[in-house]
Protein backbone atom coordinates (compact mmCIF):
# COMPACT_ATOMS: atom_id res chain seq x y z
CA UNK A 1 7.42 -18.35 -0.45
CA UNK A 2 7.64 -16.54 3.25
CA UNK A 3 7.90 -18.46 6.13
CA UNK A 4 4.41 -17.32 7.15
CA UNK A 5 2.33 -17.65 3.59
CA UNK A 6 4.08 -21.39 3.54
CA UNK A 7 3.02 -21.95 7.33
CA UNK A 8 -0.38 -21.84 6.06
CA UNK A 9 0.04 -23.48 2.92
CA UNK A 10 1.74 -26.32 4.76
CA UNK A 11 -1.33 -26.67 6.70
CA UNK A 12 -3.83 -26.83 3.94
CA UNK A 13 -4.75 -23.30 3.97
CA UNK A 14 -5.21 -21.38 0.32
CA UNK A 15 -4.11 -18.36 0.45
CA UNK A 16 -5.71 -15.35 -1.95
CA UNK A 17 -5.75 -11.50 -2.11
CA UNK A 18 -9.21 -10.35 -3.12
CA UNK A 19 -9.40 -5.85 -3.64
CA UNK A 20 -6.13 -6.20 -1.15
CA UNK A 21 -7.73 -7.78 1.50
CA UNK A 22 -6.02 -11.83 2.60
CA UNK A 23 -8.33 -14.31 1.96
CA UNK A 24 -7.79 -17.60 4.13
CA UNK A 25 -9.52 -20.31 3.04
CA UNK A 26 -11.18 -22.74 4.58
CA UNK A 27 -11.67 -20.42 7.48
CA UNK A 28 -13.48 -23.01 9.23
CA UNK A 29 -10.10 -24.66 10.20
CA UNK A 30 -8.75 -21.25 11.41
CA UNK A 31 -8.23 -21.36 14.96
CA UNK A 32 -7.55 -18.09 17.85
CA UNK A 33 -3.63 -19.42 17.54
CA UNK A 34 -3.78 -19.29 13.43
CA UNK A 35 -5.60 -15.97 13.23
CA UNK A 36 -3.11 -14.22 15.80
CA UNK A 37 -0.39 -15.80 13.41
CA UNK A 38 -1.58 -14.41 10.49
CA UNK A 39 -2.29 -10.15 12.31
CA UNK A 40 0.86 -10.56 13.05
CA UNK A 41 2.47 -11.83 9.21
CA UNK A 42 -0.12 -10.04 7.48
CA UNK A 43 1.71 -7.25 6.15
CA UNK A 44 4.66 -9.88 4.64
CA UNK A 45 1.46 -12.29 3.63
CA UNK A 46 0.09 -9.68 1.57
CA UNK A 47 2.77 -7.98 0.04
CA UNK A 48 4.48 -11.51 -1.10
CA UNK A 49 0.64 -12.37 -2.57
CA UNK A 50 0.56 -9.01 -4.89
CA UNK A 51 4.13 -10.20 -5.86
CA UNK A 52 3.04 -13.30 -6.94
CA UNK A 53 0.01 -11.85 -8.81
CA UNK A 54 2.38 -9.24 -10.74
CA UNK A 55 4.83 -12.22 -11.45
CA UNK A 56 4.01 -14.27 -14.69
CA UNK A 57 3.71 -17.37 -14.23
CA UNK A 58 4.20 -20.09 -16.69
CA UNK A 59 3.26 -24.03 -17.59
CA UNK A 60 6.17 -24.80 -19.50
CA UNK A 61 9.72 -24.59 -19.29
CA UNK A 62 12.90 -25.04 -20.75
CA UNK A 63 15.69 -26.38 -18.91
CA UNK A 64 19.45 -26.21 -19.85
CA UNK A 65 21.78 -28.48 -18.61
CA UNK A 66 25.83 -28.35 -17.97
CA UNK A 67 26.07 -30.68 -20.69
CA UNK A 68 24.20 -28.88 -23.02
CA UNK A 69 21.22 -30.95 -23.01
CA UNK A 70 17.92 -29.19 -23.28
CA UNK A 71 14.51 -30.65 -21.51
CA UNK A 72 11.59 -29.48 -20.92
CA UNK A 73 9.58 -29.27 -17.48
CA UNK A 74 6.06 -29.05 -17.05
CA UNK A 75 3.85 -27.53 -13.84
CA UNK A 76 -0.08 -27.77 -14.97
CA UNK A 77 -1.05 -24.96 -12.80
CA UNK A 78 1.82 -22.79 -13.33
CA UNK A 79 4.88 -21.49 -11.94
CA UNK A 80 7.52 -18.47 -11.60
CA UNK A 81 10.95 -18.30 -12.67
CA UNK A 82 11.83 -18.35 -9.07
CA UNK A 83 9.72 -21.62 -8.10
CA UNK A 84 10.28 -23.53 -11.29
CA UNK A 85 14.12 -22.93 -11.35
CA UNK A 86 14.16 -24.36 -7.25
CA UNK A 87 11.94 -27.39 -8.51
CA UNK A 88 14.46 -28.17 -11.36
CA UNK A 89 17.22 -27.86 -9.10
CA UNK A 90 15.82 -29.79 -6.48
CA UNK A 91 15.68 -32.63 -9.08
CA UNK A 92 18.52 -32.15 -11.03
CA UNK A 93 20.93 -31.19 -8.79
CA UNK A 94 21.41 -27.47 -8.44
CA UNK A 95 25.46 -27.77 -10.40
CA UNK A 96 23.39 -29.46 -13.29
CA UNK A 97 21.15 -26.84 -13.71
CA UNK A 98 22.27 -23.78 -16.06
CA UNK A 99 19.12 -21.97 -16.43
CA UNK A 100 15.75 -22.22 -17.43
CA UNK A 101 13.60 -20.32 -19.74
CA UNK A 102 9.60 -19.96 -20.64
CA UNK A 103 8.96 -22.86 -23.13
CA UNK A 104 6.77 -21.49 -26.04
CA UNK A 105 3.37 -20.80 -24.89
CA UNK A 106 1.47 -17.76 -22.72
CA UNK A 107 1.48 -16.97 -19.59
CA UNK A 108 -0.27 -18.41 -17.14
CA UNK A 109 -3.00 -15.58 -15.51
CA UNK A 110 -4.46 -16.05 -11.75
């Protein structure tokens, strides 16, 4: 995730592209500061949204290990190769880690 979309997520904010246009939500909280932060990230805020719209996402997943155990790893919502493989890393250890593949089941749609 971009600095700026995980700024906002940080925060509490969801983040959503609706016909291309950002959707912030709960505006409520927005403040003048958070809404001159986002004009000026907006082009990398929406471009790295449509990415993660066109990028399948996944609940299960296969990990392989340097020892040649197998595992599997489960996110409920969802996740990319990308996030999945930094979460399995992260608790792992990254030199344990070999790879990771989509476990047997469909893809998770937005």
């Amino acid at each position: 995730m971009s600095a700026a979309a995980a700024r906002l997520t940080h925060a509490g904010f969801r983040l959503a592209l609706n016909d291309g246009r950002l959707e912030v939500s709960p505006a409520a909280k927005l403040n003048d500061e958070l809404r001159g932060y986002i004009r000026l990230h907006l082009v990398t805020i929406k471009a790295e949204l449509a990415l993660q719209q066109a990028t399948p996402s996944f609940r299960v997943w296969r990990v392989l290990l340097d020892n040649g155990d197998a595992c599997t790893a489960i996110r409920p919502a969802g996740a990319t190769h990308g996030d999945m493989l930094a979460t399995v890393r992260q608790q792992f250890g990254a030199e344990r880690v070999l790879g990771i593949d989509p476990g047997l089941q469909s893809a998770v749609h937005p």
